[in-house]
Structures are given as structure tokens and as C-alpha cells.
C-alpha atoms as a PDB file:
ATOM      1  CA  UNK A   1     -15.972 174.738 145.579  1.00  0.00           C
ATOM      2  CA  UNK A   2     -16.383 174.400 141.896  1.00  0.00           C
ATOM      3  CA  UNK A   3     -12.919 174.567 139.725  1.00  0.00           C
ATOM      4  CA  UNK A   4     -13.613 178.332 138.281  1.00  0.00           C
ATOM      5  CA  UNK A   5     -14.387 179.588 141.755  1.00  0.00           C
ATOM      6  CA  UNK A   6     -11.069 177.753 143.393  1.00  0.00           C
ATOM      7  CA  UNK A   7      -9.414 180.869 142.895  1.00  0.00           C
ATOM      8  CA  UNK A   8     -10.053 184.770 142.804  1.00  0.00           C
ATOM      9  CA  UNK A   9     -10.442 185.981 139.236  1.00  0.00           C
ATOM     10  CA  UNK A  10     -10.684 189.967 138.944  1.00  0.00           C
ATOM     11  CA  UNK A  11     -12.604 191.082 136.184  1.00  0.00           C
ATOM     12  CA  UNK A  12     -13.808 194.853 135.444  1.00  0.00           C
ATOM     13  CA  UNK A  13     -17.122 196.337 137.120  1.00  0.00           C
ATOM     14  CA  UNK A  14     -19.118 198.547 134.943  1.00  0.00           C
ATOM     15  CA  UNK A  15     -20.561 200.760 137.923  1.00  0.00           C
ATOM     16  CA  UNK A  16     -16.238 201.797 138.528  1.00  0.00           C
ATOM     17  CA  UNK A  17     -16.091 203.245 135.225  1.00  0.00           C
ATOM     18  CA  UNK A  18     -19.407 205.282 134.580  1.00  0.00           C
ATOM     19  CA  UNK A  19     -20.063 208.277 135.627  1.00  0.00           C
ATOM     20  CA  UNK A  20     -21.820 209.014 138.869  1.00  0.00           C
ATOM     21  CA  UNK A  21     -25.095 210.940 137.451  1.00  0.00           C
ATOM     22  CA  UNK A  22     -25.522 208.052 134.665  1.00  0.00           C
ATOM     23  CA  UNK A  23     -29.082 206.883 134.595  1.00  0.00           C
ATOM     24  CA  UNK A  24     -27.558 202.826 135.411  1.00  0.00           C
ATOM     25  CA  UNK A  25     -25.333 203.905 137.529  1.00  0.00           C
ATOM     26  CA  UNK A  26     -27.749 205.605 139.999  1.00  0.00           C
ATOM     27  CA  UNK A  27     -30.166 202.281 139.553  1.00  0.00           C
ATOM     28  CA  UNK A  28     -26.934 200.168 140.095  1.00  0.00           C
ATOM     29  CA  UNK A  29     -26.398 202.463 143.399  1.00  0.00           C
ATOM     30  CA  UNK A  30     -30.239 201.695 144.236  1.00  0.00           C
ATOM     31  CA  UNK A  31     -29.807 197.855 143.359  1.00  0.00           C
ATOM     32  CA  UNK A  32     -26.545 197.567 145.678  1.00  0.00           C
ATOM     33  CA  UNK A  33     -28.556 199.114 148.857  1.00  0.00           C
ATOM     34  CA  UNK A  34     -31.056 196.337 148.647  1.00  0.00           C
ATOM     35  CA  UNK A  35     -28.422 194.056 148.255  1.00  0.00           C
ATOM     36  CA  UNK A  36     -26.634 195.199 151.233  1.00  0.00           C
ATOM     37  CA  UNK A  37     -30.267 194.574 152.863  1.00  0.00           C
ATOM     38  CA  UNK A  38     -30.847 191.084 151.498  1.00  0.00           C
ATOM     39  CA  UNK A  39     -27.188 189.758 152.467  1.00  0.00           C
ATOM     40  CA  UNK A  40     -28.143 191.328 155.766  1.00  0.00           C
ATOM     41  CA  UNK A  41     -24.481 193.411 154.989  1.00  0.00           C
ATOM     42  CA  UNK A  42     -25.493 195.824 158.065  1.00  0.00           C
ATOM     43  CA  UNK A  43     -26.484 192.947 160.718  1.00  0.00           C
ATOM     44  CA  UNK A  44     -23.642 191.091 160.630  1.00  0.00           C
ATOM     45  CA  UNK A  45     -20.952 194.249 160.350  1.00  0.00           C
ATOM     46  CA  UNK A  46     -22.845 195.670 163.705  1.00  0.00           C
ATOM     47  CA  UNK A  47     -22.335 191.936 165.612  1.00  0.00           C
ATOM     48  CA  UNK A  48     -18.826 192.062 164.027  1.00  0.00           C
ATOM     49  CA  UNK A  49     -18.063 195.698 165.669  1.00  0.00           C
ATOM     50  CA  UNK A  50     -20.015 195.238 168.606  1.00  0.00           C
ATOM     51  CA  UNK A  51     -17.977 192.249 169.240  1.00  0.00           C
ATOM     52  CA  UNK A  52     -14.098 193.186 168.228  1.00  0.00           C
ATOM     53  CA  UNK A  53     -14.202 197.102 169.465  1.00  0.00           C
ATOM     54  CA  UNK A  54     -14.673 197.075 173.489  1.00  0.00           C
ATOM     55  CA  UNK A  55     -14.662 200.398 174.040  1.00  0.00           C
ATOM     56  CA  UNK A  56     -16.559 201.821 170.800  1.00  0.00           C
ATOM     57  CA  UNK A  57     -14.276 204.065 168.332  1.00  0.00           C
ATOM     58  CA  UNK A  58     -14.252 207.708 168.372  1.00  0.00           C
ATOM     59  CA  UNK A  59     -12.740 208.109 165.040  1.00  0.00           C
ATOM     60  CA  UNK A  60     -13.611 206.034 162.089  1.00  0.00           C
ATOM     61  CA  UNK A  61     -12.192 205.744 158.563  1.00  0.00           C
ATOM     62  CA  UNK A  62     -14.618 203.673 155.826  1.00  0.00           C
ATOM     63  CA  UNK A  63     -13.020 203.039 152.697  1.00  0.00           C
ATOM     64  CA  UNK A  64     -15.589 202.760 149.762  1.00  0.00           C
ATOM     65  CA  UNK A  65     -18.391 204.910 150.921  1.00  0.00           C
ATOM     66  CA  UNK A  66     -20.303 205.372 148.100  1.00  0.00           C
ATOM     67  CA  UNK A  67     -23.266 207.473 148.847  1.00  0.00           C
ATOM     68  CA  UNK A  68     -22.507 206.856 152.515  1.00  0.00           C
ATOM     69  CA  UNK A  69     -25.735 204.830 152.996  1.00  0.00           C
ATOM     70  CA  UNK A  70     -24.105 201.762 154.524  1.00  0.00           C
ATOM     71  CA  UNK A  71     -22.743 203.410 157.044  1.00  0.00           C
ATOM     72  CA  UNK A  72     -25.505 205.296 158.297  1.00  0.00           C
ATOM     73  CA  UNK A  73     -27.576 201.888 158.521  1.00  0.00           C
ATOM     74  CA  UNK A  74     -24.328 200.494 160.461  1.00  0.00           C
ATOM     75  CA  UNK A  75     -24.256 203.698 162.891  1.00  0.00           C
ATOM     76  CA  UNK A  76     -28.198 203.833 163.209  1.00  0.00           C
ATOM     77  CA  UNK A  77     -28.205 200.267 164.453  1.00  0.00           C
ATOM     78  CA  UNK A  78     -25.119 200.800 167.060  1.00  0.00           C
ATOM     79  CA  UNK A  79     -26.456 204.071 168.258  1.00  0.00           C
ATOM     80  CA  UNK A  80     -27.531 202.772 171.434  1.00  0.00           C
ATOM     81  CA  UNK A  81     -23.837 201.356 172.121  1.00  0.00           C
ATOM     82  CA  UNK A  82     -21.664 203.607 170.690  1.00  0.00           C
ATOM     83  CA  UNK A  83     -21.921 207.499 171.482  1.00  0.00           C
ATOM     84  CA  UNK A  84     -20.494 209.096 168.409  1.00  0.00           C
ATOM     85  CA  UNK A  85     -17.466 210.722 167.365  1.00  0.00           C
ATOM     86  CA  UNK A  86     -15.815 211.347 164.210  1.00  0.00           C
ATOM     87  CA  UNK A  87     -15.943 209.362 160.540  1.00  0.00           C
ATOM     88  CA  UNK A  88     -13.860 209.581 157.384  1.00  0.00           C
ATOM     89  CA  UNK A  89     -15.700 208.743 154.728  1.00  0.00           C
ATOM     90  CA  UNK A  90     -13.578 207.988 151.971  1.00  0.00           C
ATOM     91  CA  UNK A  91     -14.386 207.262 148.097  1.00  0.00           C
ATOM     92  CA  UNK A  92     -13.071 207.662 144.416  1.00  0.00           C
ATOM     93  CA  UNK A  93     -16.630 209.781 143.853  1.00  0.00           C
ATOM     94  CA  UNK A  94     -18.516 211.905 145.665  1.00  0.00           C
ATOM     95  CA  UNK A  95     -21.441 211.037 146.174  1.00  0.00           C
ATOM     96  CA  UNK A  96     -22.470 211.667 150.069  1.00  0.00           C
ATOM     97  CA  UNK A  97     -25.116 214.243 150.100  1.00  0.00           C
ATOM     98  CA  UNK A  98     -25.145 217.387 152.383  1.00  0.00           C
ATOM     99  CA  UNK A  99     -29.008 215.766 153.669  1.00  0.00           C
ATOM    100  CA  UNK A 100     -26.416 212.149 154.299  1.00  0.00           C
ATOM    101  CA  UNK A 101     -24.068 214.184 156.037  1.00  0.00           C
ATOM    102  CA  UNK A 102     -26.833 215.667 158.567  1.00  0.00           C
ATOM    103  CA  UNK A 103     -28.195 212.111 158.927  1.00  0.00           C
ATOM    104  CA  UNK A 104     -24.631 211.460 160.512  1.00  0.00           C
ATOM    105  CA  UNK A 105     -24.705 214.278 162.737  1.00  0.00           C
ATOM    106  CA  UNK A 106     -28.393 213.425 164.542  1.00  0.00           C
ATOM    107  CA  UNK A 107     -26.755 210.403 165.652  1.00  0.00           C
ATOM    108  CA  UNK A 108     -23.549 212.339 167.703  1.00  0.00           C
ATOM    109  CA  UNK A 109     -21.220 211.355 164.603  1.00  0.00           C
ATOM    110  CA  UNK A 110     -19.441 214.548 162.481  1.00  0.00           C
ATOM    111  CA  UNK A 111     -18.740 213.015 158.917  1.00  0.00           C
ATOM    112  CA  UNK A 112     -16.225 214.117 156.697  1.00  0.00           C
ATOM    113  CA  UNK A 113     -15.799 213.144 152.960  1.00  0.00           C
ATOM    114  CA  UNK A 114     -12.369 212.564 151.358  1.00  0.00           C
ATOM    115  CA  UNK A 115     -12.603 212.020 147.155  1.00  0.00           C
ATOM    116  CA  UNK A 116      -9.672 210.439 146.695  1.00  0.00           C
ATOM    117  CA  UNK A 117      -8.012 206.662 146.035  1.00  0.00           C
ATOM    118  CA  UNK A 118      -7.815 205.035 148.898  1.00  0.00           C
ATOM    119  CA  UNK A 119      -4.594 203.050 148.619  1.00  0.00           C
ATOM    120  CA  UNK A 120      -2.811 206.462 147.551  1.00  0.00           C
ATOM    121  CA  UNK A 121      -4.276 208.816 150.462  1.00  0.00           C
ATOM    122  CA  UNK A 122      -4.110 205.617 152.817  1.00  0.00           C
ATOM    123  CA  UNK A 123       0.098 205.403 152.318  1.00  0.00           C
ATOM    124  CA  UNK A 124       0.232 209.182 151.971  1.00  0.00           C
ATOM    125  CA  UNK A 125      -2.250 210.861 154.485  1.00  0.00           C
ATOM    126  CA  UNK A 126      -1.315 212.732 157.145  1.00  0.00           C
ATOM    127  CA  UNK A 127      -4.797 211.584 159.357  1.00  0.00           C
ATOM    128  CA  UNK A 128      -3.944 209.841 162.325  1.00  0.00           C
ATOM    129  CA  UNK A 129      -5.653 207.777 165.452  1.00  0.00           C
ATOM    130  CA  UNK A 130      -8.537 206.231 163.973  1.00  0.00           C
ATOM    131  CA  UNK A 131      -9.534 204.019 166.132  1.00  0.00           C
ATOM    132  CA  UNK A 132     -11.279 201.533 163.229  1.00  0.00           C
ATOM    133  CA  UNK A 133     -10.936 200.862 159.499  1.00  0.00           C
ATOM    134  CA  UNK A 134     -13.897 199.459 158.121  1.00  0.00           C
ATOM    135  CA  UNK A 135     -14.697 198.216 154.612  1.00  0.00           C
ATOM    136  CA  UNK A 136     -18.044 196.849 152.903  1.00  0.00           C
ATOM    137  CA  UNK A 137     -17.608 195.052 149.470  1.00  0.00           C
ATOM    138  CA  UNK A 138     -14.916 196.630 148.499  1.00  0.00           C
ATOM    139  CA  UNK A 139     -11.706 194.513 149.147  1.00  0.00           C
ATOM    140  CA  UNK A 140     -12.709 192.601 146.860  1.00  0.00           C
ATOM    141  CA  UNK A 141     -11.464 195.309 143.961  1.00  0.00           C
ATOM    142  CA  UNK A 142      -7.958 194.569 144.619  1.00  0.00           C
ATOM    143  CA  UNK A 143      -5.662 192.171 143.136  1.00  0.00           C
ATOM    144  CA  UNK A 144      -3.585 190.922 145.616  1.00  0.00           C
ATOM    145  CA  UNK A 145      -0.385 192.970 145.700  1.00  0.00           C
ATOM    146  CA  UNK A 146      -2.816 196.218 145.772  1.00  0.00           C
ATOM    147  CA  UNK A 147      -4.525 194.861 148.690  1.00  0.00           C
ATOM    148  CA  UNK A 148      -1.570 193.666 150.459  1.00  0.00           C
ATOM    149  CA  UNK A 149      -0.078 197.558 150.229  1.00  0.00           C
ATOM    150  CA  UNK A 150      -3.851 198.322 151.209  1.00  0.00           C
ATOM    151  CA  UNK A 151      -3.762 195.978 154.511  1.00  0.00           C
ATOM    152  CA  UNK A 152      -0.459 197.239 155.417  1.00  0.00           C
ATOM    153  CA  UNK A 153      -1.303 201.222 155.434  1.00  0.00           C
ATOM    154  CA  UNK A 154      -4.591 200.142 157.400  1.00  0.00           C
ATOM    155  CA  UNK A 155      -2.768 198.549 159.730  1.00  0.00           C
ATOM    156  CA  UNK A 156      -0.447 201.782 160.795  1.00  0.00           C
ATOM    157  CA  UNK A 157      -4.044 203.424 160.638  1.00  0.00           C
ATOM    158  CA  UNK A 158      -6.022 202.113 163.684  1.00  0.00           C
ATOM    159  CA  UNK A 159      -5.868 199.233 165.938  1.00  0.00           C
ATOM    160  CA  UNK A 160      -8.515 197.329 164.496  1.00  0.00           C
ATOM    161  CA  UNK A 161      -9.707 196.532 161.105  1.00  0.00           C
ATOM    162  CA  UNK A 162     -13.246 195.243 160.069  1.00  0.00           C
ATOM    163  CA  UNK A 163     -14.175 194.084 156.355  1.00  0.00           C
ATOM    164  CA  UNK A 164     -17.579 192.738 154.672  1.00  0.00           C
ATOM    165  CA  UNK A 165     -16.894 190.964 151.115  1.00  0.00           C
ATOM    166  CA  UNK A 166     -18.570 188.873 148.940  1.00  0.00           C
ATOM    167  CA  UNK A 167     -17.985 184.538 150.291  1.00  0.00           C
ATOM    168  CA  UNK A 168     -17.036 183.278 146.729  1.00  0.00           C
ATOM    169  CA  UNK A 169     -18.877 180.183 146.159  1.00  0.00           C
ATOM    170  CA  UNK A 170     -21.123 178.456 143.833  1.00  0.00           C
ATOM    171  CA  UNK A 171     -23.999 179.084 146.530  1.00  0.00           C
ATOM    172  CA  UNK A 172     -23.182 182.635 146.120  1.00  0.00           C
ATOM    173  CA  UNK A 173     -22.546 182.681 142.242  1.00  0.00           C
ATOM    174  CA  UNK A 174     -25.594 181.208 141.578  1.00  0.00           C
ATOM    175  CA  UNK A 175     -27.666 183.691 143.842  1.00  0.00           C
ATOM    176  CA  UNK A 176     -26.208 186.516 141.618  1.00  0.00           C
ATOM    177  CA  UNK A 177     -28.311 185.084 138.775  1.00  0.00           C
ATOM    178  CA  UNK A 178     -31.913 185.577 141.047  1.00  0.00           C
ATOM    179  CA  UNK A 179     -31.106 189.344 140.956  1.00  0.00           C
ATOM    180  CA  UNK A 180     -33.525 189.613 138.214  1.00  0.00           C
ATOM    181  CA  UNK A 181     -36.374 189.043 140.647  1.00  0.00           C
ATOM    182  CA  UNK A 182     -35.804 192.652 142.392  1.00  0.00           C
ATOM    183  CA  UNK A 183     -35.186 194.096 139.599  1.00  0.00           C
ATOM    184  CA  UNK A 184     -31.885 194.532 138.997  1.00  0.00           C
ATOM    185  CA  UNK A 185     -30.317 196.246 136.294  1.00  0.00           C
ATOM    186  CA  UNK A 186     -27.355 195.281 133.839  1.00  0.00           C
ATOM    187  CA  UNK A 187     -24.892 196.721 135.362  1.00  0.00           C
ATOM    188  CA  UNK A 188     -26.013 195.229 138.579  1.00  0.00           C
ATOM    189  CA  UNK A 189     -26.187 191.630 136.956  1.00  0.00           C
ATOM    190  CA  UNK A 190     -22.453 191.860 135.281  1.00  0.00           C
ATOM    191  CA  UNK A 191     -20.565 193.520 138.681  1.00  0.00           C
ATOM    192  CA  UNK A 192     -22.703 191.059 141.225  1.00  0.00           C
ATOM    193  CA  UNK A 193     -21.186 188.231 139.432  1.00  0.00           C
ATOM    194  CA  UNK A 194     -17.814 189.498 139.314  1.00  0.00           C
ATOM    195  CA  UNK A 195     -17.763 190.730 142.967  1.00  0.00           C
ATOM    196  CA  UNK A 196     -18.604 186.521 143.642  1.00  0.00           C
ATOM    197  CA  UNK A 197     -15.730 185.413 141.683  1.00  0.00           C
ATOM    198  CA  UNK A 198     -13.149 188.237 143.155  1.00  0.00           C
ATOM    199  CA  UNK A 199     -14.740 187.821 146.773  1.00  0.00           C
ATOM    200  CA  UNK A 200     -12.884 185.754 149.028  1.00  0.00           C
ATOM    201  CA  UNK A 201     -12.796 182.147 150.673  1.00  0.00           C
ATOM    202  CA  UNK A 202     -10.364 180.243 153.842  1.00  0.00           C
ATOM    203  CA  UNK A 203      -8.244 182.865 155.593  1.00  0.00           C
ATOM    204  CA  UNK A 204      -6.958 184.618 152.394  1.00  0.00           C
ATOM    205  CA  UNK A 205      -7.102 187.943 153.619  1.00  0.00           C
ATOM    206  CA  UNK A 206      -5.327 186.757 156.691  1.00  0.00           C
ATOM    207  CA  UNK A 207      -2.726 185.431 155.536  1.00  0.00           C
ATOM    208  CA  UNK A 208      -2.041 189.143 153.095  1.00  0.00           C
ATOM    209  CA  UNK A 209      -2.565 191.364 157.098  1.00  0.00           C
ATOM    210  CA  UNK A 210       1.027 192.441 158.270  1.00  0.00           C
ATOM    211  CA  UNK A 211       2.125 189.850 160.727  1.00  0.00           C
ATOM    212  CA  UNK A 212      -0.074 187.051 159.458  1.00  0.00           C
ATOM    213  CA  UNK A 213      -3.063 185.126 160.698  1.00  0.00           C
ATOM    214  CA  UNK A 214      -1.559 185.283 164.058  1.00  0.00           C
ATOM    215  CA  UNK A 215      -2.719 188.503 164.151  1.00  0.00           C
ATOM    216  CA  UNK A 216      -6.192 188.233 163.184  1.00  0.00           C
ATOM    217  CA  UNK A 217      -8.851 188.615 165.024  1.00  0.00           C
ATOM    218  CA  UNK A 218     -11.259 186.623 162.608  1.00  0.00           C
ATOM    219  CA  UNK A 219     -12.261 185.228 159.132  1.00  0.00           C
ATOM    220  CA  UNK A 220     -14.894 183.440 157.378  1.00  0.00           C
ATOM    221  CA  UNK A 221     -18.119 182.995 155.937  1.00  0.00           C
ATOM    222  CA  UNK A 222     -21.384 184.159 157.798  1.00  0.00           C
ATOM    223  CA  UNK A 223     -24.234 183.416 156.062  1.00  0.00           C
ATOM    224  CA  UNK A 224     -23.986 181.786 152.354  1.00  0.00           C
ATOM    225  CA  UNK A 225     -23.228 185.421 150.800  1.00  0.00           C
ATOM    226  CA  UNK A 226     -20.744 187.307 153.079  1.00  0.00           C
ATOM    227  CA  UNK A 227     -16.815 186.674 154.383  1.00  0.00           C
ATOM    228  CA  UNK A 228     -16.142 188.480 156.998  1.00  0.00           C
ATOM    229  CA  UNK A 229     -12.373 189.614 158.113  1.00  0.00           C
ATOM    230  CA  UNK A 230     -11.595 191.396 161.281  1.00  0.00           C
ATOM    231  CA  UNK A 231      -7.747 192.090 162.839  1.00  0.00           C
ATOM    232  CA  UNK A 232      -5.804 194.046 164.857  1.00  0.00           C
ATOM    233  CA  UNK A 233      -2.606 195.691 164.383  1.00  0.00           C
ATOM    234  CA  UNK A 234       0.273 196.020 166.992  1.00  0.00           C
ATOM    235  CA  UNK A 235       2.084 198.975 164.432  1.00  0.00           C
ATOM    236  CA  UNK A 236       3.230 201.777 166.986  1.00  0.00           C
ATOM    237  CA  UNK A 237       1.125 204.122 165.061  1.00  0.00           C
ATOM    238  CA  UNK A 238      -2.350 201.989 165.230  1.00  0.00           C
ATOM    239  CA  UNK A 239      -1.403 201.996 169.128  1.00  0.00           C
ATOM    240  CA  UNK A 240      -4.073 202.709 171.465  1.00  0.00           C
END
């Protein structure tokens, strides 16, 4: 790995910080769906979740929704193996439509959006027995003592824990820079290739999940774009 990407350097995305009905914003929002379809985000979640969550959850908590569109892909793919329930879906903004929402319920599963920050209704919330946490690109927003307190509260949350998050290597870095070819806007340019350098590499997140990387389940790279972290929790309230 090259020396700047040795370690995890957090730098500002533009999309955080403007608001949700600005005109690069909502292209930013349209650039990170095809994204999620070019790093093949939703294929290798659904193998991830098929594989780690014998039987399927009832009750589901995604932190980062966005517009809820990930999700929905994830759900629409599993549909056949997992009969529906209940999902949290849980962002800063809210941007999950009432049409998204009814997209959720044709496949058995009753949404709910929470506008909050995560970490603070995480410690504080009085939600219990979700059976999964589940996370796509957004880990990778945390410096570590944020994510550690982040880790911890999903752990009393559910049993099992399942994150998607940018690998963070020069294969990766450089791919950023192609974005052009779809399309992409500014903003889109700027936070791809910050998301890189504040993804993840090695067992980094395991070694930050409450009892260490005894505990986890898995961790690594799949594909040249996308780290992948999965663990359970033994905390008597994640019991199931």
C-alpha cells in the first residue's frame, strides 16, 4: 500500500454539509447509487447476510440510509430468503420518500425512519431486539474513538453486525479518478476520494468491536473496491 494510504486520514465530505434539496447534492445522491451498482455494494452485502444470519432477521436497524435506496436493492435481492419483518432506517436527513417507504412494504418489510445521529440515538435509544445492524459506506465517517463508541452501542443492539466500506488502496484511489466517465459531479469526485483514504484495510475494524477480533465473524477486502466487516456480539442485550 502506498505511504499516504498506510493509514486512515479523515477529511470533510461536501455531500455531509449541503443541504438535502441542493441541485449537487441530489446529483451526488444519483452518482453514489451507481456507485453502489458498479462496486457491486448490494451483491456482496446479500452473500454477506445470507451467509452470517441463519435464521433471517425480523428486525433490522441500517445506519446511514440516505434515501433508503440501498436497502431496498439489498431486501429486493433477499426476498426469496428472508420473509420480512421490521427495519429502522436511520439517517442525519430525511430523505426516504413516502413512494420508498411503500417499496418496503410490497416486499413483507414495515420501514420506519429515525432523523437523528446515529452514535447519539444508538447510546441513548430505547429500541431494542434488532436482530441485525447493518451499515453501507458509512463507517468510514468516523474517526476512531467515534466509531469505537459506535461499535460498542451496536453491539448491545443485535447479535450480529454487517458493514460495507470503502478497501483503501491505491487500486481503489486511483478508480475514484475514472468517475468522470459516468458522469460524476464535484462533489462526487472530492467525497469518493476521501471515502478511499478514510475506508479501511487488515482487521482494523476488528480489532475497535467489543471483545476483539475473537469475536468477529469476518473482515476484508472483496473485490478491489469494498472491505467488508461482519461480527457478533455476546452483550446480554444483543442476546438471541
Amino acid at each position: 500500500m502506498a505511504a499516504s494510504l498506510a493509514l486512515r486520514r479523515l477529511s470533510p465530505e461536501l455531500l455531509d454539509h449541503l443541504p438535502a434539496s441542493d441541485p449537487e447534492a441530489i446529483g451526488s445522491r444519483r452518482d453514489l447509487a451507481r456507485i453502489n451498482a458498479i462496486m457491486f455494494q448490494a451483491a456482496i452485502i446479500c452473500r454477506r447476510l445470507r451467509r452470517d444470519l441463519q435464521p433471517p432477521p425480523r428486525r433490522i436497524l441500517e445506519l446511514g440510509c440516505g434515501d433508503g435506496s440501498f436497502m431496498l436493492a439489498v431486501l429486493k435481492r433477499l426476498r426469496r430468503h428472508w420473509p420480512g419483518g421490521e427495519i429502522v432506517l436511520l439517517d442525519r436527513q430525511d430523505l426516504v420518500s413516502p413512494r420508498r417507504l411503500d417499496a418496503f412494504a410490497e416486499l413483507g418489510w414495515q420501514a420506519e425512519t429515525v432523523t437523528a445521529d446515529a452514535l447519539e440515538w444508538m447510546e441513548h435509544s430505547p429500541s431494542a431486539g434488532f436482530d441485525l445492524v447493518t451499515a453501507n459506506l458509512f463507517l468510514h465517517h468516523f474517526a476512531e474513538p467515534g466509531l469505537t463508541r459506535l461499535l460498542a452501542a451496536a453491539a448491545q443492539l443485535a447479535p450480529r453486525f454487517v458493514a460495507a466500506e470503502p478497501s483503501r488502496s491505491g487500486i481503489a484511489l486511483a478508480a475514484t479518478r475514472l468517475l468522470r466517465a459516468i458522469g460524476a459531479n464535484a462533489v462526487t469526485l472530492h467525497d469518493a476520494a476521501a471515502s478511499v483514504r478514510a475506508g479501511f484495510a487488515g482487521q482494523e475494524l476488528s480489532l475497535l468491536w467489543p471483545g476483539g477480533p475473537a469475536m468477529t465473524t469476518s473482515e476484508g477486502s472483496t473485490g478491489p473496491f469494498t472491505h467488508v466487516f461482519s461480527a457478533r456480539s455476546t452483550a446480554p442485550g444483543a442476546a438471541r
